[in-house]
Structures are given as structure tokens and as C-alpha cells.
PDB file of N, CA and C in Angstrom:
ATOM      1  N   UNK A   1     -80.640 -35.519 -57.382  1.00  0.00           N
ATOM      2  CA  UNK A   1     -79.476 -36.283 -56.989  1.00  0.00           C
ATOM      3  C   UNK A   1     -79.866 -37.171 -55.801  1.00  0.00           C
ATOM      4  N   UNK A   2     -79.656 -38.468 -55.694  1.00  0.00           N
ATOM      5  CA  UNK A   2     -79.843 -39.525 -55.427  1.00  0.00           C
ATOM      6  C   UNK A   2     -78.988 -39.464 -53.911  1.00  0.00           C
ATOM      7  N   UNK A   3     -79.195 -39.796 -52.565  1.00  0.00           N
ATOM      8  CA  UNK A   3     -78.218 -39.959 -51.550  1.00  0.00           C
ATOM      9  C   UNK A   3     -77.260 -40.622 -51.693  1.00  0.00           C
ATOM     10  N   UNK A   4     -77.469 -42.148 -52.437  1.00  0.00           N
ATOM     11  CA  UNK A   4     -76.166 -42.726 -53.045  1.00  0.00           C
ATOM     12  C   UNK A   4     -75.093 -42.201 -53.938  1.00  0.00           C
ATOM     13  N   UNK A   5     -75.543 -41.031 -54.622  1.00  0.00           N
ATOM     14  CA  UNK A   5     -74.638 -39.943 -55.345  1.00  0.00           C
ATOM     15  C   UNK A   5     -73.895 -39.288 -54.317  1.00  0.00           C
ATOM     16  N   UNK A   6     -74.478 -39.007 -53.620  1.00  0.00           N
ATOM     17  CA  UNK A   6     -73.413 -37.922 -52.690  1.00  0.00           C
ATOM     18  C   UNK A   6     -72.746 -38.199 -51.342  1.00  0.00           C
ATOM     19  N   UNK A   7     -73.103 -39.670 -51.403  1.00  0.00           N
ATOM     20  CA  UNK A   7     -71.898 -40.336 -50.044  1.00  0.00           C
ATOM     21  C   UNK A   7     -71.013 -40.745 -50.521  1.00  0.00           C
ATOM     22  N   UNK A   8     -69.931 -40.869 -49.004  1.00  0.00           N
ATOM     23  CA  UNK A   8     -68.544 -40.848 -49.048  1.00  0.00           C
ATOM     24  C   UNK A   8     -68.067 -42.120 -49.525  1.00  0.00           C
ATOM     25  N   UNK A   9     -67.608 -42.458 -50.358  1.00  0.00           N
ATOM     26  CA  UNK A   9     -66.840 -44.340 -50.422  1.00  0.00           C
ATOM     27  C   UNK A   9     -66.573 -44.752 -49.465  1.00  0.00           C
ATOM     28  N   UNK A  10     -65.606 -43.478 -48.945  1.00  0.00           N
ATOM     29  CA  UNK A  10     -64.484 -43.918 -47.546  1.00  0.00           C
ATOM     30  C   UNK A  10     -65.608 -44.744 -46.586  1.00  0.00           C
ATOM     31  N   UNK A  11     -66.927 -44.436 -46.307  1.00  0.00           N
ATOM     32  CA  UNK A  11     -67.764 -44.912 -45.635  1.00  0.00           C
ATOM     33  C   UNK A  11     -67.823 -46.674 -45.945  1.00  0.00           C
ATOM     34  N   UNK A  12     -67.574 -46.603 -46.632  1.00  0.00           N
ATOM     35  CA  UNK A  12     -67.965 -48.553 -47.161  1.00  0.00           C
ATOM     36  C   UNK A  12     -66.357 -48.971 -46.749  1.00  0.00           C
ATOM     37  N   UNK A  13     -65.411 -48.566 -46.390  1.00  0.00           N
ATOM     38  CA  UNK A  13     -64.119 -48.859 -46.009  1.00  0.00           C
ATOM     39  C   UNK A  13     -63.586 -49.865 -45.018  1.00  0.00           C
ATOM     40  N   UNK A  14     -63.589 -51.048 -45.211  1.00  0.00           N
ATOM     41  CA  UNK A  14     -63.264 -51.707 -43.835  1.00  0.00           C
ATOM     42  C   UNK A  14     -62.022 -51.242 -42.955  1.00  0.00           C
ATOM     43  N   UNK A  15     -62.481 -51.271 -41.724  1.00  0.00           N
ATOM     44  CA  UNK A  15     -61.517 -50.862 -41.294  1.00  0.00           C
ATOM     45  C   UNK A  15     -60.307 -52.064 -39.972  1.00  0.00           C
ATOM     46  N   UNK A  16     -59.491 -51.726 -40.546  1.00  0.00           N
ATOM     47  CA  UNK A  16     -58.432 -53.269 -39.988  1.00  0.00           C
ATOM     48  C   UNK A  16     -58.061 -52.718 -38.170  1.00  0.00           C
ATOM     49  N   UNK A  17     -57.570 -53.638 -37.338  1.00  0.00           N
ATOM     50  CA  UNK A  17     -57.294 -53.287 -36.103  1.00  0.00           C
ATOM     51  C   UNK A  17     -56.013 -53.539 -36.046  1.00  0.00           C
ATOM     52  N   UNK A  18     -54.967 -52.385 -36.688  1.00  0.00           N
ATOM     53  CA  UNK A  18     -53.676 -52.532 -36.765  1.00  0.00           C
ATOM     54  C   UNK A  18     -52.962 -51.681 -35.506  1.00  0.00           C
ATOM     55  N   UNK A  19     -53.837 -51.046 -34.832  1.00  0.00           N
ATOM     56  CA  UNK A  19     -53.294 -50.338 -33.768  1.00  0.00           C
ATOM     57  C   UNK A  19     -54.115 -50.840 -32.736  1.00  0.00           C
ATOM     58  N   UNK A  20     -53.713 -50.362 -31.186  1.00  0.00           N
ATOM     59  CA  UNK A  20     -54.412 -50.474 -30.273  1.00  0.00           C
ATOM     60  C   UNK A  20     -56.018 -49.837 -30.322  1.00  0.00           C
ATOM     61  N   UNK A  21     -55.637 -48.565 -30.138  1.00  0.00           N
ATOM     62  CA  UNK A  21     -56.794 -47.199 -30.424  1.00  0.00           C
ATOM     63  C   UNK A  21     -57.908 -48.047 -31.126  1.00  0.00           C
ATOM     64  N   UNK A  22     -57.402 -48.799 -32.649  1.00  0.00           N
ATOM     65  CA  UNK A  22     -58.011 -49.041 -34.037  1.00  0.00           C
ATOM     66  C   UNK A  22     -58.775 -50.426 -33.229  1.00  0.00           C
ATOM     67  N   UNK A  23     -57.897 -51.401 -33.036  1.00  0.00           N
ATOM     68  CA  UNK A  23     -58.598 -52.500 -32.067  1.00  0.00           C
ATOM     69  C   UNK A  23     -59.333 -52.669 -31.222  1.00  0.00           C
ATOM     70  N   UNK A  24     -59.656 -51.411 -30.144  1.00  0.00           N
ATOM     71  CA  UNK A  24     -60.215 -51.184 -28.962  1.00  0.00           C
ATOM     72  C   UNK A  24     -62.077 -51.032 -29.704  1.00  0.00           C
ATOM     73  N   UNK A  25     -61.692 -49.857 -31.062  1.00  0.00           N
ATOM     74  CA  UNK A  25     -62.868 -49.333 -31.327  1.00  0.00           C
ATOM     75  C   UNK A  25     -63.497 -50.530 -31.913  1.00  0.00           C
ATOM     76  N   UNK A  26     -62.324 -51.215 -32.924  1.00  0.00           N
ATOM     77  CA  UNK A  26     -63.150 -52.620 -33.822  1.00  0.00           C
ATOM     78  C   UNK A  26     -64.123 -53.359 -33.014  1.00  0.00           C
ATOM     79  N   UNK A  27     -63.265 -53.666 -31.894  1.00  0.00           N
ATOM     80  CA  UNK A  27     -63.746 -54.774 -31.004  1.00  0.00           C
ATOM     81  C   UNK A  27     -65.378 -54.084 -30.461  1.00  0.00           C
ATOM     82  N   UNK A  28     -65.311 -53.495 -30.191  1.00  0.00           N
ATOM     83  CA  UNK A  28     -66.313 -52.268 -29.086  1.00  0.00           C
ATOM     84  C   UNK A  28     -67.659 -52.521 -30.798  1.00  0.00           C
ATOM     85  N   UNK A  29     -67.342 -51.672 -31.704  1.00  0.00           N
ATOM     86  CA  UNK A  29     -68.189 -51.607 -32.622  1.00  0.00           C
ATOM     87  C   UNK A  29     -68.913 -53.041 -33.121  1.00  0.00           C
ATOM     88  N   UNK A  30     -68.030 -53.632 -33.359  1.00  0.00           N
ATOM     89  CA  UNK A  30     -68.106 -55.162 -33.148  1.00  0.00           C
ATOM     90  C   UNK A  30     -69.395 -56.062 -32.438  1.00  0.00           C
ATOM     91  N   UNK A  31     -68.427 -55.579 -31.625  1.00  0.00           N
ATOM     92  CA  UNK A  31     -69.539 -56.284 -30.198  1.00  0.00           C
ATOM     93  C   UNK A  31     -71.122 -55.287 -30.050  1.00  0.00           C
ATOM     94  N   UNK A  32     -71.146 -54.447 -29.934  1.00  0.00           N
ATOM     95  CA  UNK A  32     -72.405 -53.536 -30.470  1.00  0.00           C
ATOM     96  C   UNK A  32     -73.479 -53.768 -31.598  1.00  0.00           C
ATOM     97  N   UNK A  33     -72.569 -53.943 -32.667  1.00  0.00           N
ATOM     98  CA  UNK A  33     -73.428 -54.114 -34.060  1.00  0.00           C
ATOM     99  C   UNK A  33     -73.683 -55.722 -34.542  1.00  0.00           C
ATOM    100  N   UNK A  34     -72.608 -56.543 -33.557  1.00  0.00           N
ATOM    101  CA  UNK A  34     -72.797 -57.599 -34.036  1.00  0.00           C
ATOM    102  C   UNK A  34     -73.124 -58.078 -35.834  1.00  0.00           C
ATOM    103  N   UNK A  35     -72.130 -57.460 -36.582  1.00  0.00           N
ATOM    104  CA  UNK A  35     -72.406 -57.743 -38.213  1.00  0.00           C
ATOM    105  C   UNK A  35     -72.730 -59.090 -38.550  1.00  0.00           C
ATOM    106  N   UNK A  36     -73.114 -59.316 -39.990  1.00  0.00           N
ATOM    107  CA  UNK A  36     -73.460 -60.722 -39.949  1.00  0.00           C
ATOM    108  C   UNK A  36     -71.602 -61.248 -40.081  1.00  0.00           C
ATOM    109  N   UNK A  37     -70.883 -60.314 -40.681  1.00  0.00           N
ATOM    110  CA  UNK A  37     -69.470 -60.535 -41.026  1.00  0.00           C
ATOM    111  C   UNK A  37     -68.723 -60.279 -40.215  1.00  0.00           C
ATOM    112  N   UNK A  38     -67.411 -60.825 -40.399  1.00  0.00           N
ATOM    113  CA  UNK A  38     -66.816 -59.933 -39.083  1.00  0.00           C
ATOM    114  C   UNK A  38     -65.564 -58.287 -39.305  1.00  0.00           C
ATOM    115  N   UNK A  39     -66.360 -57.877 -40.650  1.00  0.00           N
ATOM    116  CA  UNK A  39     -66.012 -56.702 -41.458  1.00  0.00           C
ATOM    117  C   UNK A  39     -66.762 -55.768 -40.423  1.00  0.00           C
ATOM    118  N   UNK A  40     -65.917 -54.478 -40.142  1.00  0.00           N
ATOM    119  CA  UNK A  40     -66.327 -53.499 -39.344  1.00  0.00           C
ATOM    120  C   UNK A  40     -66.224 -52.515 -40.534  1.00  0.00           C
ATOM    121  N   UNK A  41     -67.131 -51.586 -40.815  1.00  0.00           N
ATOM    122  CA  UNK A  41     -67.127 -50.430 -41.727  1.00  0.00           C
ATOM    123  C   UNK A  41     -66.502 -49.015 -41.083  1.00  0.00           C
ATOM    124  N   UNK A  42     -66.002 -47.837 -41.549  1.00  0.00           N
ATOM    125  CA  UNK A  42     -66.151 -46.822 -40.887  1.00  0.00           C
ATOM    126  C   UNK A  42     -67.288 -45.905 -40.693  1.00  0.00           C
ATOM    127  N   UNK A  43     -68.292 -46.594 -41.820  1.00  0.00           N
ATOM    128  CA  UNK A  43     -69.511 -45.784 -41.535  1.00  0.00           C
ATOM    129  C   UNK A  43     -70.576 -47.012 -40.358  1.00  0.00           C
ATOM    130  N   UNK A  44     -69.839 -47.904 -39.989  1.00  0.00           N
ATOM    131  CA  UNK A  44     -70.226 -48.585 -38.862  1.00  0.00           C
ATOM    132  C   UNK A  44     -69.959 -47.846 -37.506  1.00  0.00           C
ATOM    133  N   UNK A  45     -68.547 -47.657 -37.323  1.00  0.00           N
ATOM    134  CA  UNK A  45     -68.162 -46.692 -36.389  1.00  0.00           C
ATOM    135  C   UNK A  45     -68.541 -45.546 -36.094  1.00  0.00           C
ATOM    136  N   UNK A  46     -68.933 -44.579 -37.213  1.00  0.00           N
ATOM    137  CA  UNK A  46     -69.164 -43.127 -37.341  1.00  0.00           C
ATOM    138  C   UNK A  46     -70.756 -43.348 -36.590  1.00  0.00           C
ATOM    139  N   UNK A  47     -71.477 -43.957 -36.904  1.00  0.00           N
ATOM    140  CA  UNK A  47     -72.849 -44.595 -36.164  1.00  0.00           C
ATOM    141  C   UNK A  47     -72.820 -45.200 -35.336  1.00  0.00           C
ATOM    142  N   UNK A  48     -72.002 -45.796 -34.460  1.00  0.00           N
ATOM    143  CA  UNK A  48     -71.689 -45.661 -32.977  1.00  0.00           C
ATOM    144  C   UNK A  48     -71.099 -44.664 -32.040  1.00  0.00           C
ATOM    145  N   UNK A  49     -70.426 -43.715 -33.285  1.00  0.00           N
ATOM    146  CA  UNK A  49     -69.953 -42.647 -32.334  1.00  0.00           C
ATOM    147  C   UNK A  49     -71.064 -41.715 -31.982  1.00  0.00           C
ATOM    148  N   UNK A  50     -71.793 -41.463 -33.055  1.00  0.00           N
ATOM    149  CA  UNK A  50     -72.925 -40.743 -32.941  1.00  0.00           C
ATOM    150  C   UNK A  50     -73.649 -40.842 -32.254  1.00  0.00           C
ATOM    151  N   UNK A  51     -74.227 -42.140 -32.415  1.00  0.00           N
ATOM    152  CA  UNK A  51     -74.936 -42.762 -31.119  1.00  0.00           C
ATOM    153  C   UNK A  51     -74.174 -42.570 -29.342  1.00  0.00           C
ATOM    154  N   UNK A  52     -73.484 -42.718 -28.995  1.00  0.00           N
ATOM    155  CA  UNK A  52     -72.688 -42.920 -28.008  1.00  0.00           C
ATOM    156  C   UNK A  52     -71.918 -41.709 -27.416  1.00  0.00           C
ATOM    157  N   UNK A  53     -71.266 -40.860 -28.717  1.00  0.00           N
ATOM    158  CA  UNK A  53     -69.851 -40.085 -28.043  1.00  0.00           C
ATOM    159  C   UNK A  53     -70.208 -39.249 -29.023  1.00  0.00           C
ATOM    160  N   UNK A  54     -71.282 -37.933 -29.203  1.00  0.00           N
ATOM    161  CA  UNK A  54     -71.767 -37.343 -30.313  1.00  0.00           C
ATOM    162  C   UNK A  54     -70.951 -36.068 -30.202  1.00  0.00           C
ATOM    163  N   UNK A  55     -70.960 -35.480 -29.015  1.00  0.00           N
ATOM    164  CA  UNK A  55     -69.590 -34.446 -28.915  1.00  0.00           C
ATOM    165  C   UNK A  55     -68.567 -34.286 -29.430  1.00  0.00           C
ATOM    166  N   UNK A  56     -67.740 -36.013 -29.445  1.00  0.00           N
ATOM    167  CA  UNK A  56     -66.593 -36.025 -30.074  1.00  0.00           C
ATOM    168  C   UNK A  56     -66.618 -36.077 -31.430  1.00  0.00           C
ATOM    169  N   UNK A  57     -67.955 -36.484 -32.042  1.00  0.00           N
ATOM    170  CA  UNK A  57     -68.326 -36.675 -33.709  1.00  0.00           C
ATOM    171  C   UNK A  57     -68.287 -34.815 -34.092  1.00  0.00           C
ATOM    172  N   UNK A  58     -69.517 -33.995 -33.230  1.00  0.00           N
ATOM    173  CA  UNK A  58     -69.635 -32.325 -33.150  1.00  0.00           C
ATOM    174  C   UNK A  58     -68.686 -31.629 -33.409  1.00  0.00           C
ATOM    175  N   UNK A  59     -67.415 -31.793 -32.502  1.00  0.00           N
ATOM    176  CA  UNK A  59     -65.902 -31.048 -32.926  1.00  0.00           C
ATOM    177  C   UNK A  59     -65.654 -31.282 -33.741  1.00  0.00           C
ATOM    178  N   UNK A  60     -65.188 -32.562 -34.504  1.00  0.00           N
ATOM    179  CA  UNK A  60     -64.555 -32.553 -35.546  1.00  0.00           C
ATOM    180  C   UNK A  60     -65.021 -32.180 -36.703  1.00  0.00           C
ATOM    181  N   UNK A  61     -66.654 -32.053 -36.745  1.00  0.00           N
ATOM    182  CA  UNK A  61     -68.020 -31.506 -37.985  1.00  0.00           C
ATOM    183  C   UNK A  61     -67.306 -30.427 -37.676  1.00  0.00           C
ATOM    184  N   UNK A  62     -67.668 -29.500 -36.882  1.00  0.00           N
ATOM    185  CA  UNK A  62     -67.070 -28.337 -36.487  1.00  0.00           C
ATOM    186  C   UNK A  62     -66.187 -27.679 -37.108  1.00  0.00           C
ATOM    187  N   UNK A  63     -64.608 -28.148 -36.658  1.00  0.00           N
ATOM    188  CA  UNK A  63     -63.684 -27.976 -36.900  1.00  0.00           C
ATOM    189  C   UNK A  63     -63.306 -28.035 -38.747  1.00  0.00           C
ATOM    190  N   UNK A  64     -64.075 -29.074 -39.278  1.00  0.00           N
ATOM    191  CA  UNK A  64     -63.598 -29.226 -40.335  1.00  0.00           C
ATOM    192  C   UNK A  64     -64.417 -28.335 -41.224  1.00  0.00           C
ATOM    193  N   UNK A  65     -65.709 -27.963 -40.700  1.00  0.00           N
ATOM    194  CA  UNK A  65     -66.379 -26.847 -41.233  1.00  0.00           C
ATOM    195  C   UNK A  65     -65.641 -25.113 -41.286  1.00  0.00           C
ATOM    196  N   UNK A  66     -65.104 -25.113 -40.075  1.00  0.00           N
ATOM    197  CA  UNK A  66     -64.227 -24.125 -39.951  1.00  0.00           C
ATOM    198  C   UNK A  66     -62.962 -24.091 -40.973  1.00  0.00           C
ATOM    199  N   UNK A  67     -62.832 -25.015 -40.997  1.00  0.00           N
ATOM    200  CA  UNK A  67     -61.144 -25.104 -41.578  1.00  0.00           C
ATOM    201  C   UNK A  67     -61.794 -25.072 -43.501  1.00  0.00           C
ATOM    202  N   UNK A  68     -63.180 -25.508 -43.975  1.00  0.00           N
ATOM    203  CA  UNK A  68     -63.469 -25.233 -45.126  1.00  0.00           C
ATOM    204  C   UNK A  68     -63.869 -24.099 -45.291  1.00  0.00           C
ATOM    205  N   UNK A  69     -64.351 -23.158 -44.340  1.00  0.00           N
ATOM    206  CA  UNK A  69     -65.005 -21.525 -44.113  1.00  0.00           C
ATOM    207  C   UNK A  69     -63.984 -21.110 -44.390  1.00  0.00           C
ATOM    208  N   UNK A  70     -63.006 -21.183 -43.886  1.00  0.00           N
ATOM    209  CA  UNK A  70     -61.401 -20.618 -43.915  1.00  0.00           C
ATOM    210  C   UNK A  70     -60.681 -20.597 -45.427  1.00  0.00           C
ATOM    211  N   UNK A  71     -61.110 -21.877 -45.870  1.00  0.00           N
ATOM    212  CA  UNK A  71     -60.209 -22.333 -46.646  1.00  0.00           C
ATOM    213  C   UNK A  71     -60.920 -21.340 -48.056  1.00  0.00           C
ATOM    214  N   UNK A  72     -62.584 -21.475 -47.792  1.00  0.00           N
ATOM    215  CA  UNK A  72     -63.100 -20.643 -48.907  1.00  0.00           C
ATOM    216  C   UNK A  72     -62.376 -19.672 -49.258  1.00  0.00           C
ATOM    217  N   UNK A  73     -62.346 -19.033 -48.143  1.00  0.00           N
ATOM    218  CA  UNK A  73     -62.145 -17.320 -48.232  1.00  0.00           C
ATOM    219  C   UNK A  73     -60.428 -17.334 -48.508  1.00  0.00           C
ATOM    220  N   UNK A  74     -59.736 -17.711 -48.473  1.00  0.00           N
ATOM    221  CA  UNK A  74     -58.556 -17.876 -48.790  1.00  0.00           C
ATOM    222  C   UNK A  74     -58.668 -18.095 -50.392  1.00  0.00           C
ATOM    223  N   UNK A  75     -59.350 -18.881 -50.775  1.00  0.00           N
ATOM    224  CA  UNK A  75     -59.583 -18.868 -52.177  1.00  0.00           C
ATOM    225  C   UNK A  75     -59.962 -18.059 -53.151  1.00  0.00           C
ATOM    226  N   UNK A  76     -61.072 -17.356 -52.068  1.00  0.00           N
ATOM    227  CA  UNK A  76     -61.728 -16.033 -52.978  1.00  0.00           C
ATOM    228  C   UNK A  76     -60.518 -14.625 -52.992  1.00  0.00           C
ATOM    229  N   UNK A  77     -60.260 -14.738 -52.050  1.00  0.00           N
ATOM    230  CA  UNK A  77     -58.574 -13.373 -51.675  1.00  0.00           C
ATOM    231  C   UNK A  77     -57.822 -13.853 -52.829  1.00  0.00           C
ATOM    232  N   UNK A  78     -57.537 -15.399 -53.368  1.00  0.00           N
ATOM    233  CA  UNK A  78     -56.128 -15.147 -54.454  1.00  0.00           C
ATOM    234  C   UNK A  78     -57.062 -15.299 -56.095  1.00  0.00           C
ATOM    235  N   UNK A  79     -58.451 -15.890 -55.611  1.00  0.00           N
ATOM    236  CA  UNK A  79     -59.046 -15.609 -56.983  1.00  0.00           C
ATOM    237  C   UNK A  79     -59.133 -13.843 -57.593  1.00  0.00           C
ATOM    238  N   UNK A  80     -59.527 -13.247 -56.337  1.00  0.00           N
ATOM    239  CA  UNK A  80     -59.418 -11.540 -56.322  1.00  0.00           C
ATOM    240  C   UNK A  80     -58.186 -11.019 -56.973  1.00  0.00           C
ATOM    241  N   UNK A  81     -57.296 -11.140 -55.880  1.00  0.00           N
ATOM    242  CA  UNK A  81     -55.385 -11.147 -56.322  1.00  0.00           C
ATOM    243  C   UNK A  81     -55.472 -10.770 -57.508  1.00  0.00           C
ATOM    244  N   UNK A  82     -55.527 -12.747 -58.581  1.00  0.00           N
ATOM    245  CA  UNK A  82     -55.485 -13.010 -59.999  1.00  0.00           C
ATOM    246  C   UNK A  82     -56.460 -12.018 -60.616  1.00  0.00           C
ATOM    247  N   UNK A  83     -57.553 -12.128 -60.649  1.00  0.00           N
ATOM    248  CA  UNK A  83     -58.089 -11.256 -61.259  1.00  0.00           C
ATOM    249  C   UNK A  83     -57.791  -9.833 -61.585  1.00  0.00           C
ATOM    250  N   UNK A  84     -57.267  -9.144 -60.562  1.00  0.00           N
ATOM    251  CA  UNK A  84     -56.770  -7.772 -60.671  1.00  0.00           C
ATOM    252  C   UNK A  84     -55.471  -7.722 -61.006  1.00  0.00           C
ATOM    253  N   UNK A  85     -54.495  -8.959 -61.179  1.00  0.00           N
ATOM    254  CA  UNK A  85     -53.157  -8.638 -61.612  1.00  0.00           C
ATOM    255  C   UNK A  85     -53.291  -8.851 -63.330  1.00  0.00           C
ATOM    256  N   UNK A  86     -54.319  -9.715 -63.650  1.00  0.00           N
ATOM    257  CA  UNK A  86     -54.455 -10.197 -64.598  1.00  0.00           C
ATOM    258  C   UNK A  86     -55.102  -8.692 -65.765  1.00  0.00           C
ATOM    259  N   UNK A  87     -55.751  -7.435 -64.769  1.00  0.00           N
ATOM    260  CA  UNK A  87     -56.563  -6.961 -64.791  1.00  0.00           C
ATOM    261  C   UNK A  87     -55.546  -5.411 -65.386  1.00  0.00           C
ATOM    262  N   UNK A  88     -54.418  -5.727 -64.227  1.00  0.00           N
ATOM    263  CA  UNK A  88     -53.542  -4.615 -63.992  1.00  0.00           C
ATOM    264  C   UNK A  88     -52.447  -4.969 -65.661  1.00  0.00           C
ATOM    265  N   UNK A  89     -52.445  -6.102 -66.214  1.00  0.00           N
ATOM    266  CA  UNK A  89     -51.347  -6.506 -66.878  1.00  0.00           C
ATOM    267  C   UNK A  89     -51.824  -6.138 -68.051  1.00  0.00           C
ATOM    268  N   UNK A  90     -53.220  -6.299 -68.615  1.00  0.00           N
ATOM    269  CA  UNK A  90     -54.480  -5.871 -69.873  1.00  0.00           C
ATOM    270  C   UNK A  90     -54.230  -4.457 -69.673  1.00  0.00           C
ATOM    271  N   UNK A  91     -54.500  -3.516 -68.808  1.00  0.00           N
ATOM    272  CA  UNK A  91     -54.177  -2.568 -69.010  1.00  0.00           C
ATOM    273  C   UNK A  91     -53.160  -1.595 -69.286  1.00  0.00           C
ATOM    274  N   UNK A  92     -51.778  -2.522 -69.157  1.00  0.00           N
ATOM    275  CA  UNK A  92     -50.834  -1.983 -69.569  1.00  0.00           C
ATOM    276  C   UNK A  92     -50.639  -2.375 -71.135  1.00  0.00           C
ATOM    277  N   UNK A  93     -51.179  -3.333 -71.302  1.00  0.00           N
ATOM    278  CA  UNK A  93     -50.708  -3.850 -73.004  1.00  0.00           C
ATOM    279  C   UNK A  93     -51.765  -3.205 -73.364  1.00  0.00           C
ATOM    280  N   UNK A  94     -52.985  -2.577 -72.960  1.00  0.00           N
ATOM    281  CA  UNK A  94     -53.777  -1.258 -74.243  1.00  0.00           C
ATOM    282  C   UNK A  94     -53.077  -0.052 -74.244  1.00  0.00           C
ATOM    283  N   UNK A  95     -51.984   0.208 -73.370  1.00  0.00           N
ATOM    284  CA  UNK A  95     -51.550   1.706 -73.380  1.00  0.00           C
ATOM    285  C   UNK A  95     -50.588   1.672 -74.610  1.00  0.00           C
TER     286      UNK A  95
END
């Protein structure tokens, strides 16, 4: 599997400066990367944050790693559940 297989779209996403926050970063990324366009990507940004503010990139890897660790095991508990109700219900229709 190819790296172009397994990146995000959202990455090729331009991103508009409809807020302050959104404007501050455009401008900033902008002025940094100097594009040949004046299209700012989010995988333009995500590579200035990295570069620059990698902590704040760290938490949110973090966090969202956590919140999929979490989310696994929540999955495997009602796949379990199903299985044994499914398990408990077969055994009443052989009696």
C-alpha cells in the first residue's frame, strides 16, 4: 500500500479565513510558506504547526489516540454482550 492510499483528503482541503482564529493562522501560514497560490492547505498548516507549536499538534495525537483506545474497547464489551446474548438465545431454542 502506497502512502497516497492511506492519506487523509481532508489534507488537500483549502482552508478559507472565515473567522478570526482561521485568518490569523491563514495569514501566518501564508506568509511562512509563501505558496505559489494564494490557496492555504490544512496539510499546509498541520506542517507549520509541527514545525513551530509541536506540543499543541502532541495533545491532540494524544487525545484522539486515547479517545480511539477507548472507543475500541467499548466495541469489543458490546461485540462480547452480542455474542453471548446471541449465544444465551441458541441455547434456549435447542432445549
Amino acid at each position: 500500500m502506497s502512502e497516497e492510499e492511506i492519506e487523509n483528503p481532508d489534507l488537500k482541503e483549502k482552508v478559507g479565513a472565515d473567522n478570526e482564529l482561521k485568518k490569523f493562522v491563514v495569514n501566518y501560514v501564508g506568509e511562512k510558506l509563501d505558496p505559489e497560490g494564494d490557496d492555504i492547505t490544512v496539510e499546509m498548516i498541520v506542517g507549520v504547526f509541527a514545525e513551530e507549536f509541536p506540543e499543541f499538534l502532541l495533545v491532540v495525537a494524544e487525545e484522539n489516540w486515547i479517545r480511539g483506545y477507548k472507543q475500541a474497547f467499548l466495541d469489543m464489551e458490546a461485540h462480547d454482550k452480542q455474542v453471548a446474548e446471541e449465544a444465551e438465545t441458541q441455547g434456549h431454542e435447542d432445549e
